[in-house]
N, C-alpha and C. Protein backbone atom coordinates (compact mmCIF):
# COMPACT_ATOMS: atom_id res chain seq x y z
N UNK A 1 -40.87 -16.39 -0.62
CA UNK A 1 -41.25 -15.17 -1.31
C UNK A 1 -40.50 -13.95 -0.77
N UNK A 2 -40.25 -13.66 0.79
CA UNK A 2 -39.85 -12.93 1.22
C UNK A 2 -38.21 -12.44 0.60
N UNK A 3 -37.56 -13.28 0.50
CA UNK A 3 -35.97 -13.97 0.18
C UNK A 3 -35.84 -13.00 -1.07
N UNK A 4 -36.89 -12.95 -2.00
CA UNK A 4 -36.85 -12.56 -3.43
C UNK A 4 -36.61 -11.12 -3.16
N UNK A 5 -37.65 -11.02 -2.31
CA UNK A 5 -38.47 -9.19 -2.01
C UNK A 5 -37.28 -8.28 -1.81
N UNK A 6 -36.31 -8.73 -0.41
CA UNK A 6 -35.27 -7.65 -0.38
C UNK A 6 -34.66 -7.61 -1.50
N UNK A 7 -33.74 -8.91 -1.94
CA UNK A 7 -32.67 -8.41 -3.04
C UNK A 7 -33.55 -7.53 -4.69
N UNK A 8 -34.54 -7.41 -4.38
CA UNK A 8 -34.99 -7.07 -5.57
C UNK A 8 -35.34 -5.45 -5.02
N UNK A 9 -35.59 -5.08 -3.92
CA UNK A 9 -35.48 -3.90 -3.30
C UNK A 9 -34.42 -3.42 -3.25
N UNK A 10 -33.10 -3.86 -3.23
CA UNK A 10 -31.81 -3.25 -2.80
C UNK A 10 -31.44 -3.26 -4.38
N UNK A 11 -31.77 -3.86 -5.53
CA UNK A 11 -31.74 -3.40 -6.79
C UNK A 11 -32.12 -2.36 -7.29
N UNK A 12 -33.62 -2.26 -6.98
CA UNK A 12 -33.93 -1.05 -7.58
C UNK A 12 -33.91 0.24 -6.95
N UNK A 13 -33.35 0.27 -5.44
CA UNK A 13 -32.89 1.43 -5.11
C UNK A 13 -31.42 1.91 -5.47
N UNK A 14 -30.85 0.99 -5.90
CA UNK A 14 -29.43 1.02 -6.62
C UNK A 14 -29.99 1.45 -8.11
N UNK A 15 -30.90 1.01 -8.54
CA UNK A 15 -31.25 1.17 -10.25
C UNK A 15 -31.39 2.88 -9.76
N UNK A 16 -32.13 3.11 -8.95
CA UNK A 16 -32.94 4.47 -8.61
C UNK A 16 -31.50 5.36 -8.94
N UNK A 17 -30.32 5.25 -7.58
CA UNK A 17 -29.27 6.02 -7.61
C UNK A 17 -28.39 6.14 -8.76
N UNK A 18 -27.93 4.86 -10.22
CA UNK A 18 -27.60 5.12 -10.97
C UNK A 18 -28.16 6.06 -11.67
N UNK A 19 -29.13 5.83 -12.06
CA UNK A 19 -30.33 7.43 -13.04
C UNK A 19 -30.19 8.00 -12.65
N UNK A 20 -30.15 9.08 -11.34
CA UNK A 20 -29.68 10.10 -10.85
C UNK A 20 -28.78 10.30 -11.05
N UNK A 21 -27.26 9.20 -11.07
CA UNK A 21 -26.20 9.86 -11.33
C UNK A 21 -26.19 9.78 -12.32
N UNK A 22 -26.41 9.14 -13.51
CA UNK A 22 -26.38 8.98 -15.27
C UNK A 22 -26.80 10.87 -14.93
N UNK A 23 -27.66 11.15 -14.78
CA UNK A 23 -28.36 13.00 -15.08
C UNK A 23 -27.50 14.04 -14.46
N UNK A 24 -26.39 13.54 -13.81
CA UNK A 24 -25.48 14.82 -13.28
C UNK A 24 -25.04 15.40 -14.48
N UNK A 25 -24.60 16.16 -14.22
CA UNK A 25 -22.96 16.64 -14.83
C UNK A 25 -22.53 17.39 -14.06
N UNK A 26 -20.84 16.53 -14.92
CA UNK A 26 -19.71 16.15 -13.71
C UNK A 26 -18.96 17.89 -13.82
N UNK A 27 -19.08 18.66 -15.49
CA UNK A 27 -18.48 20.04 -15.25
C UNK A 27 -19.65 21.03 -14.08
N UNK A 28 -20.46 21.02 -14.07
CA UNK A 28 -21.00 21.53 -12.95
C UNK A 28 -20.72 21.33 -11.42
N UNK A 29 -20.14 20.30 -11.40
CA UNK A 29 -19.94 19.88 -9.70
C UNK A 29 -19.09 21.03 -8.92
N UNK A 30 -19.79 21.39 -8.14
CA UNK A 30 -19.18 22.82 -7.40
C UNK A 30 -18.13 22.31 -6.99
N UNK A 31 -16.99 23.32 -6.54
CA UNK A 31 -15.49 22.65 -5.85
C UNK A 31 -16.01 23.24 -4.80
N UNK A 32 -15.21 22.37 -3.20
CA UNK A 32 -15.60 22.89 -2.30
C UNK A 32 -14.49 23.96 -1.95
N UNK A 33 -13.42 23.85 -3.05
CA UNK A 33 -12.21 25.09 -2.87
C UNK A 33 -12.87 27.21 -3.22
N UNK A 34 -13.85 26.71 -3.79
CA UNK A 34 -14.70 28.41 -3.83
C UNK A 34 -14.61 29.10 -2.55
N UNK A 35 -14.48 30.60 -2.78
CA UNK A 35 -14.32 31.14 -1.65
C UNK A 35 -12.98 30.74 -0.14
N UNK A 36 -12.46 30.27 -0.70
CA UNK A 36 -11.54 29.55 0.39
C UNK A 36 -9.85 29.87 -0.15
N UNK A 37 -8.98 30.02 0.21
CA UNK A 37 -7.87 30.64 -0.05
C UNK A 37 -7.18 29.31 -1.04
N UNK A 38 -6.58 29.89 -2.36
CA UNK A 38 -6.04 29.07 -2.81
C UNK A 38 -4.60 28.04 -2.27
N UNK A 39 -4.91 27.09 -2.24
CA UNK A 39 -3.70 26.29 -1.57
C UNK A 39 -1.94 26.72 -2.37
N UNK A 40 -1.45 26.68 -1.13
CA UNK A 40 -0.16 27.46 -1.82
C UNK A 40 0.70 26.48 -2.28
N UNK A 41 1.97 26.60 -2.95
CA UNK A 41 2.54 25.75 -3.55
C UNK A 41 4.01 26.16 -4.09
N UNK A 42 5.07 26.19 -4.02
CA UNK A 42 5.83 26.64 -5.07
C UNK A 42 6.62 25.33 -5.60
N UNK A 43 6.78 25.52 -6.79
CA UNK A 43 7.23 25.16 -8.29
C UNK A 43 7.77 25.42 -8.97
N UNK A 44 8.97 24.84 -9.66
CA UNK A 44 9.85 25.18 -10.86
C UNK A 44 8.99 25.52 -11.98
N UNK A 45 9.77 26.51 -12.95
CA UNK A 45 9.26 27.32 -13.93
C UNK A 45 9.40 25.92 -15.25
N UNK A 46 8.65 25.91 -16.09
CA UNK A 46 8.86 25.30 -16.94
C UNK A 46 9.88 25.27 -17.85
N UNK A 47 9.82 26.95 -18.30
CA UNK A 47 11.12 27.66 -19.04
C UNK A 47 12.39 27.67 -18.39
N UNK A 48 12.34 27.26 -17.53
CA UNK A 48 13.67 27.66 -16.39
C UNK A 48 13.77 27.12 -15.03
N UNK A 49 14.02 25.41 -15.16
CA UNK A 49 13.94 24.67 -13.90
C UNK A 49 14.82 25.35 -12.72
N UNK A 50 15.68 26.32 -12.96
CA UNK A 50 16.33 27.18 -12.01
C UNK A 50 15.05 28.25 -11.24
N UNK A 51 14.27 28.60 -11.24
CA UNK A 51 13.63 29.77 -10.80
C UNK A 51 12.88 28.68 -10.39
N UNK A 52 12.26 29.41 -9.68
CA UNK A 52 10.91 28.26 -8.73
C UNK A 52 9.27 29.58 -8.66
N UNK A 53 8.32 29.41 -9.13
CA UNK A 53 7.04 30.52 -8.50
C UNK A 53 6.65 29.97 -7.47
N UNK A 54 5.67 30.71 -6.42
CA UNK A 54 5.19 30.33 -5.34
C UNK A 54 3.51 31.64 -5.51
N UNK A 55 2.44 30.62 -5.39
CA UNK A 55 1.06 31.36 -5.09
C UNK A 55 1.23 32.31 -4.78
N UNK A 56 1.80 32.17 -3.89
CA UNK A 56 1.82 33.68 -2.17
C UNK A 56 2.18 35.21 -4.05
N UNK A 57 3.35 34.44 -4.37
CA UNK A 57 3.97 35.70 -5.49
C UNK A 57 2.68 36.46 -6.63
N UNK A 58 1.75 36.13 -6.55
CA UNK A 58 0.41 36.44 -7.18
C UNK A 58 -0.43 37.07 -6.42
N UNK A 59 -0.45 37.35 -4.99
CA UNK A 59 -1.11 38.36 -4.29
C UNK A 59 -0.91 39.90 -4.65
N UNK A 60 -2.34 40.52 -4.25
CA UNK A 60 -2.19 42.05 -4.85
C UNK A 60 -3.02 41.85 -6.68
N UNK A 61 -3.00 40.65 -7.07
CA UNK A 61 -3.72 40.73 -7.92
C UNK A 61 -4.50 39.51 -8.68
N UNK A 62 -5.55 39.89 -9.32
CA UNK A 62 -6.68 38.62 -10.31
C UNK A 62 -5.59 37.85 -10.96
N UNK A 63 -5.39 36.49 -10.92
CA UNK A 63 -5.27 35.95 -11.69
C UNK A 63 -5.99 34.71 -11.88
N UNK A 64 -5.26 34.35 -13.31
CA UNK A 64 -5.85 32.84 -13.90
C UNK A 64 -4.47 31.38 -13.62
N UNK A 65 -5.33 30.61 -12.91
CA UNK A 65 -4.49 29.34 -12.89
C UNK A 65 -5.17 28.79 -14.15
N UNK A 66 -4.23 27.78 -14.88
CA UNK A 66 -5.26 26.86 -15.97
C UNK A 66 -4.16 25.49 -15.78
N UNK A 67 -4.70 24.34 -15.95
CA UNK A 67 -4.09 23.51 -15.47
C UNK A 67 -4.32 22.48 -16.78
N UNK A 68 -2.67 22.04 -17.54
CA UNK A 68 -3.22 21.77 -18.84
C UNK A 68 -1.96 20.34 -18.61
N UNK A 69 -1.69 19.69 -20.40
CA UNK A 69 -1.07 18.81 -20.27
C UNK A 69 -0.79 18.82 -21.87
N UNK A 70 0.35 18.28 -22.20
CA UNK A 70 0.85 17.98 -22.93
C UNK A 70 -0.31 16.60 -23.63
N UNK A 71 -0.41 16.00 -22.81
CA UNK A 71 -0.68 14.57 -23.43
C UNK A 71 -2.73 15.15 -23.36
N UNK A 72 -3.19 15.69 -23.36
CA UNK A 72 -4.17 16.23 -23.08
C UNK A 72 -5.44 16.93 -24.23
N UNK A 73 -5.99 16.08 -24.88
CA UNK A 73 -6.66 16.66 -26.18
C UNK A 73 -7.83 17.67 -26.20
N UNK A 74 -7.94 17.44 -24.93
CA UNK A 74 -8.98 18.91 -24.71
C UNK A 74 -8.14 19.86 -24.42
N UNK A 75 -7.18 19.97 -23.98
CA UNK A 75 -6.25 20.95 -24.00
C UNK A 75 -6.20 21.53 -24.99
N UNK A 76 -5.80 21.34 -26.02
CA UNK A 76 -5.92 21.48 -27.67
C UNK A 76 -6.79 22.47 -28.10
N UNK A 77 -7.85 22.03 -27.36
CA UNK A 77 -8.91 22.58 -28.25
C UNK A 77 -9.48 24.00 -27.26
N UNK A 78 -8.81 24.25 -26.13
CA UNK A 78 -9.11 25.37 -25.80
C UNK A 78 -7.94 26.24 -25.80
N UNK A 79 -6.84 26.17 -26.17
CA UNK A 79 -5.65 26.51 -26.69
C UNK A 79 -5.41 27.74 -26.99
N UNK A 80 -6.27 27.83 -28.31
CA UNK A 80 -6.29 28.96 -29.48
C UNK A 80 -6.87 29.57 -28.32
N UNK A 81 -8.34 29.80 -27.95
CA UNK A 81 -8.58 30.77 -26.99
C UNK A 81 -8.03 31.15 -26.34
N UNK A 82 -7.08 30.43 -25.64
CA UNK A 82 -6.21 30.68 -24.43
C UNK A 82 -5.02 32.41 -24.61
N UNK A 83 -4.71 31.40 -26.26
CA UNK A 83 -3.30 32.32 -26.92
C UNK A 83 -3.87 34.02 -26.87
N UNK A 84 -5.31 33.61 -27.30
CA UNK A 84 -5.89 34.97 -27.69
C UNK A 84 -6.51 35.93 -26.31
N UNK A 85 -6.70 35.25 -25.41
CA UNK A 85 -7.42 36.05 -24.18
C UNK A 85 -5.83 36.77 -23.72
N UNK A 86 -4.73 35.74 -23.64
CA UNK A 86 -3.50 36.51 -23.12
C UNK A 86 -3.09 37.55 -23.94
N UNK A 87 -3.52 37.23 -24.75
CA UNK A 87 -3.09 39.02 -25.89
C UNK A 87 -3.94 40.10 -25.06
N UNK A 88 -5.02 40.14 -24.95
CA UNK A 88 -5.40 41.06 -24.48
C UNK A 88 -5.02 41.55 -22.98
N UNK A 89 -3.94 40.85 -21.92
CA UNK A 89 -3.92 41.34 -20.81
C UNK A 89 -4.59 41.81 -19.82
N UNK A 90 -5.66 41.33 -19.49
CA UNK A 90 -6.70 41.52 -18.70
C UNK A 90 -6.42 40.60 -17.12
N UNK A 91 -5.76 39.75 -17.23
CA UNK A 91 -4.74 39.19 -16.15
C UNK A 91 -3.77 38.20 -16.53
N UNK A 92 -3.02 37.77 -15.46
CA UNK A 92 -2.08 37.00 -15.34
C UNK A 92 -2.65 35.94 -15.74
N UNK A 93 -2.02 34.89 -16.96
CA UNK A 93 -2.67 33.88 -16.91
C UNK A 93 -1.53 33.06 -16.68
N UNK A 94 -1.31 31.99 -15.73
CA UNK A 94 -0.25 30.90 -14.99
C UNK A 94 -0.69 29.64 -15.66
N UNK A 95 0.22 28.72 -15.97
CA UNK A 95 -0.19 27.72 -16.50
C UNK A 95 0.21 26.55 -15.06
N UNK A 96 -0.38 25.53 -15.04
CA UNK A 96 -0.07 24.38 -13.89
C UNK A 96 0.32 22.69 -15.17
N UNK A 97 0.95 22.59 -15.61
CA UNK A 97 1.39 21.69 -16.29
C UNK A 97 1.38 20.62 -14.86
N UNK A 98 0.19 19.66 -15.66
CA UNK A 98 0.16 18.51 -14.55
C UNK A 98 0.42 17.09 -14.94
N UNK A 99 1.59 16.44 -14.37
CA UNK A 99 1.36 15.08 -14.74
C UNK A 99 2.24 15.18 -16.37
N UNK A 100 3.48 15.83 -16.70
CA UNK A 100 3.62 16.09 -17.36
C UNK A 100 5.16 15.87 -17.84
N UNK A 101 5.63 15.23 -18.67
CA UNK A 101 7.11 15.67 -19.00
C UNK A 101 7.48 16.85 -19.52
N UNK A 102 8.45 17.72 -18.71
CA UNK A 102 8.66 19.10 -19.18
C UNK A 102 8.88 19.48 -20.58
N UNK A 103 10.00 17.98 -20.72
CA UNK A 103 10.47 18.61 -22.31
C UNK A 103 9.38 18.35 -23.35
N UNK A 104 8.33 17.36 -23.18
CA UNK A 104 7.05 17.70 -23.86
C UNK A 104 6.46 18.77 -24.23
N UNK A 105 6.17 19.50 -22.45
CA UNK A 105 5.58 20.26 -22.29
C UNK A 105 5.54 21.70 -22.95
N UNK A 106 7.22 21.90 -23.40
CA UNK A 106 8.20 22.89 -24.09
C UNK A 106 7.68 22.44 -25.29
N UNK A 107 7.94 21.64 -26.22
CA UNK A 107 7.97 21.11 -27.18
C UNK A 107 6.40 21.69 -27.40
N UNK A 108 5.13 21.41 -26.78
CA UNK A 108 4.11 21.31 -27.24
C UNK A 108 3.87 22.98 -27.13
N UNK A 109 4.05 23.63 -26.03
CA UNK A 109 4.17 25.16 -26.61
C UNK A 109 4.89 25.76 -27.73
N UNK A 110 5.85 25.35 -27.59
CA UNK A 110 6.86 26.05 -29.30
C UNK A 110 5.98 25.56 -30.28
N UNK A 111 5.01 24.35 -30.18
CA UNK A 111 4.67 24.56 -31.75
C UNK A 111 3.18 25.39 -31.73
N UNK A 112 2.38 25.04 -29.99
CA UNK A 112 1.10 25.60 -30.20
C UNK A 112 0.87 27.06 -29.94
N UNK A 113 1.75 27.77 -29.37
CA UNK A 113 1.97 29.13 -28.78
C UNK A 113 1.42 28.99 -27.57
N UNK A 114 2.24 29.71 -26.52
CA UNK A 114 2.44 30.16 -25.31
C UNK A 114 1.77 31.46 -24.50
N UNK A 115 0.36 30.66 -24.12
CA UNK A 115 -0.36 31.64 -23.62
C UNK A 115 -0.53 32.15 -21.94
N UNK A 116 0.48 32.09 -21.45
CA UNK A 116 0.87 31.38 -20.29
C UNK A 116 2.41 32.90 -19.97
N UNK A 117 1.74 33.28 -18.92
CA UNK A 117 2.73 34.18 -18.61
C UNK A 117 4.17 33.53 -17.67
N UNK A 118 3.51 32.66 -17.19
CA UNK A 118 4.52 31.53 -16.51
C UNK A 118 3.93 30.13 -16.55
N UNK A 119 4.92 29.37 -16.51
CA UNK A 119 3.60 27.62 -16.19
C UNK A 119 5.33 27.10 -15.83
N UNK A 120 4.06 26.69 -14.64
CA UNK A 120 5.14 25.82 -13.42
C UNK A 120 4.77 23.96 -13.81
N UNK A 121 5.91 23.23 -13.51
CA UNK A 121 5.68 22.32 -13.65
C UNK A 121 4.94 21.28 -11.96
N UNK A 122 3.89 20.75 -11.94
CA UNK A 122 3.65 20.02 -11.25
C UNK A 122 3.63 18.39 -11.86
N UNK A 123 4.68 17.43 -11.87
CA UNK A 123 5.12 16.47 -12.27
C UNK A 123 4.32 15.24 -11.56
N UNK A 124 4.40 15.25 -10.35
CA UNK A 124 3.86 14.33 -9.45
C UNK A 124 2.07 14.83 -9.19
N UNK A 125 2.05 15.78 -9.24
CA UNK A 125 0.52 15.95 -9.70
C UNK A 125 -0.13 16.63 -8.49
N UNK A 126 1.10 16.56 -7.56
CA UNK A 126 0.41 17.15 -5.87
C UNK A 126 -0.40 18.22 -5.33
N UNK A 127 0.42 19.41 -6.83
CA UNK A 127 -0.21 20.32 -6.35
C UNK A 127 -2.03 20.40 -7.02
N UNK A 128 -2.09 20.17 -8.00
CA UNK A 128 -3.39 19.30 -8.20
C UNK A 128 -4.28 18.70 -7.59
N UNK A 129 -4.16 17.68 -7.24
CA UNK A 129 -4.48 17.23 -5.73
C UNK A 129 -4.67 17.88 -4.99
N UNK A 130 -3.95 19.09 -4.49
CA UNK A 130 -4.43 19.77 -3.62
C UNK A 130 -5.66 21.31 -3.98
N UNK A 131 -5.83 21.29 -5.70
CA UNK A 131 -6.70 22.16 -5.74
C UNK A 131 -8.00 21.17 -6.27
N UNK A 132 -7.95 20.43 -6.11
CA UNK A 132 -9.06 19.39 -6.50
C UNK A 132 -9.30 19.26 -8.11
N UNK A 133 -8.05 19.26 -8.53
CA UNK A 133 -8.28 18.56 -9.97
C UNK A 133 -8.75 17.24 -10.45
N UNK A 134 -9.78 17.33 -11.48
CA UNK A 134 -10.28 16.00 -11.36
C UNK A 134 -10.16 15.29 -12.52
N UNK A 135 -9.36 16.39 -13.94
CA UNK A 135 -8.66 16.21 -14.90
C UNK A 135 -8.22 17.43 -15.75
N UNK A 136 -7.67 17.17 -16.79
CA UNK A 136 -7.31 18.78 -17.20
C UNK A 136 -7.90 18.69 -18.52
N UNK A 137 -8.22 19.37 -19.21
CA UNK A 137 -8.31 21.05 -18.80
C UNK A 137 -8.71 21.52 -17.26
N UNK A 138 -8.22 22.29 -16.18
CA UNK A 138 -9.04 22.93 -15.26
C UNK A 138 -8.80 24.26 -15.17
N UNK A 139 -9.50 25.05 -15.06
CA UNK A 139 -9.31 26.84 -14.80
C UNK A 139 -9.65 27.21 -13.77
N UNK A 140 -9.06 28.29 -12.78
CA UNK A 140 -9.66 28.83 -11.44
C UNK A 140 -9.10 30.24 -11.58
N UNK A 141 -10.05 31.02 -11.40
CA UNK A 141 -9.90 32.19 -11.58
C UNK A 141 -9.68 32.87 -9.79
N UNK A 142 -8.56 33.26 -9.22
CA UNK A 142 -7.90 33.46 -8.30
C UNK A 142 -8.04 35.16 -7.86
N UNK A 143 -8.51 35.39 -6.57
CA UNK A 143 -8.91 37.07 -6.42
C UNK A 143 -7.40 37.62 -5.75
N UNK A 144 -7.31 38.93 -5.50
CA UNK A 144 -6.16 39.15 -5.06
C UNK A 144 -5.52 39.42 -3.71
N UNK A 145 -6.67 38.44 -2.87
CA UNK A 145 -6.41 38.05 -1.56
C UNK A 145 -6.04 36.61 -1.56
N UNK A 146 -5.85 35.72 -2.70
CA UNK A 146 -5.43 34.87 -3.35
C UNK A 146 -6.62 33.95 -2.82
N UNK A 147 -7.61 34.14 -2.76
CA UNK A 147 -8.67 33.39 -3.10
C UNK A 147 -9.54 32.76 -3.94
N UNK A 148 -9.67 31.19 -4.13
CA UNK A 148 -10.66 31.18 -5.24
C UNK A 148 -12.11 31.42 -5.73
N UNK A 149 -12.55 32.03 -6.84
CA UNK A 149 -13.37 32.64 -6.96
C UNK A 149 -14.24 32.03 -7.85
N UNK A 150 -13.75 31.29 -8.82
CA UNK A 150 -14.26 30.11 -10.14
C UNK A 150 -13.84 29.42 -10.21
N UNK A 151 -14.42 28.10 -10.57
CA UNK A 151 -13.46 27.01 -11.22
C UNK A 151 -14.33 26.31 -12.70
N UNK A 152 -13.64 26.04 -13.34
CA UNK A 152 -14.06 25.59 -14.49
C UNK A 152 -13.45 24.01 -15.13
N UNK A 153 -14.07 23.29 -14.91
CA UNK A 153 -13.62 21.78 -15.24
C UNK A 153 -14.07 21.80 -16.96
N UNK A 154 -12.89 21.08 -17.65
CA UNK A 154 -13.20 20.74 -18.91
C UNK A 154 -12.05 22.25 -19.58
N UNK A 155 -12.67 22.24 -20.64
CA UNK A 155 -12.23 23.51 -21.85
C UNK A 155 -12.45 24.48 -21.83
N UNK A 156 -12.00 25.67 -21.46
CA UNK A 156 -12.75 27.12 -21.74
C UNK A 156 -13.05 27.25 -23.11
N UNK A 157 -14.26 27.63 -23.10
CA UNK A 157 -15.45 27.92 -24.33
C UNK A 157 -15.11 29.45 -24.42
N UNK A 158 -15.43 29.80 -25.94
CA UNK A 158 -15.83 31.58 -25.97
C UNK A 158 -17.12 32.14 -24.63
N UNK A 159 -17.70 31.22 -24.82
CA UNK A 159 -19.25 31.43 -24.01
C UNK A 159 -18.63 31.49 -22.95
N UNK A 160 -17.87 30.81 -22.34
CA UNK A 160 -17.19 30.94 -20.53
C UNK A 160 -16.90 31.89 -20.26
N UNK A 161 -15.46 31.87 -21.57
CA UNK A 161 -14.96 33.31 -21.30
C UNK A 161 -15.62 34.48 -21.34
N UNK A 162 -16.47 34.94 -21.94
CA UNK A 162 -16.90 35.77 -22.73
C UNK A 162 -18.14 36.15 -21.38
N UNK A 163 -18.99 35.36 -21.33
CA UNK A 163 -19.87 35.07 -20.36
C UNK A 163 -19.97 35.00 -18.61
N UNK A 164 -18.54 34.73 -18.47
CA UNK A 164 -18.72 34.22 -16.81
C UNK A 164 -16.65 34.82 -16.41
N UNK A 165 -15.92 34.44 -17.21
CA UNK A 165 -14.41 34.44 -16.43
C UNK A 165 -14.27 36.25 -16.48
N UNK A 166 -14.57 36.56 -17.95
CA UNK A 166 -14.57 37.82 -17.95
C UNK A 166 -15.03 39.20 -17.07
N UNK A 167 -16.43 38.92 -16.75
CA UNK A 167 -17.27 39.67 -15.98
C UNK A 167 -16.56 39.38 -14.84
N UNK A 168 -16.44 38.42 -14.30
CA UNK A 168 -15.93 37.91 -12.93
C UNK A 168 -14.77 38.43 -12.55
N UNK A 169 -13.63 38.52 -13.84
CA UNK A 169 -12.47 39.43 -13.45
C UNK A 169 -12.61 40.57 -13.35
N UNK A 170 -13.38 41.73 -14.00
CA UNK A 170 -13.42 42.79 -14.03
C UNK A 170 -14.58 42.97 -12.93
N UNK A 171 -14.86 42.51 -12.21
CA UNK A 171 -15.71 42.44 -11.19
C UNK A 171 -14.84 42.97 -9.96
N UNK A 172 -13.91 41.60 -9.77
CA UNK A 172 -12.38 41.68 -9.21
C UNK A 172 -11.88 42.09 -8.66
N UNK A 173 -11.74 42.95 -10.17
CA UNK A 173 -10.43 43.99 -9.84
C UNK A 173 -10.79 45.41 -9.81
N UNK A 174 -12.30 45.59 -9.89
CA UNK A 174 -12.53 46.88 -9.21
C UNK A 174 -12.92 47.54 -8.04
């Protein structure tokens, strides 16, 4: 009888921990990169594999990293927002093309528009990795001690923007 008892105990404390994790959500999971200086990096320009950006070159002011992909269908769909928040100039928005073939990457801006004041290519995915990307869409809204201040896993929504990236920049930068 005994024999039965554990393995049927070590089940349902395993049953226990799946249900808990089935009830997360995974866009909520705090990064432990908040508050902590954004990891630096420099990178060829997408538009211009001759020029290289580097983090450090974004100090002195708010910006937006967004970390997207060509092959990437949620990308897509936060896009249009994207095109339209950079019209208004309220900061730098940097693109992190991850995991990506450049000439895609070109290709898929010329037809979707280019909301992206620069976007560096990260090919091998490293620099990613090192901001704890866990897929793309990702957004981190960057202070101008080059610290991170937000991160946003998944798509920027009107509601995000509108609601949380916005306030947060103009928070910022005053």
């Amino acid at each position: 009888m005994n024999r039965f008892l554990i393995p049927l105990g070590v089940f349902i404390v395993l049953v226990v921990f799946l249900g808990i994790g089935l009830g997360l959500k995974p866009r909520e999971v705090p990064s432990p990169l908040i508050d902590k200086p954004a990891p630096a990096f420099t990178l060829t320009r997408l538009d211009d594999p001759n020029l290289s950006v580097r983090a450090e070159d974004m100090r002195g002011q708010v910006w937006i990293l967004n970390v997207w992909a060509s092959w990437c269908v949620a990308c897509l769909d936060e896009h249009p927002l994207l095109v339209e928040f950079s019209r208004q100039g309220l900061v730098p928005l940097y693109g992190l093309n991850y995991k990506d073939k450049p000439d895609d990457a070109r290709a898929w801006l010329a037809r979707h528009g280019n909301p992206y004041d620069v976007s560096v290519v990260d090919g091998d995915g490293r620099v990613g990795i090192d901001y704890g990307v866990y897929g793309v869409p990702e957004t981190f809204v960057i202070d101008k001690q080059g610290v991170i201040r937000y991160k946003h896993i998944g798509p920027v929504t009107p509601e995000v923007l509108d609601g949380t990236i916005v306030p947060l920049i103009q928070r910022l930068q005053s």
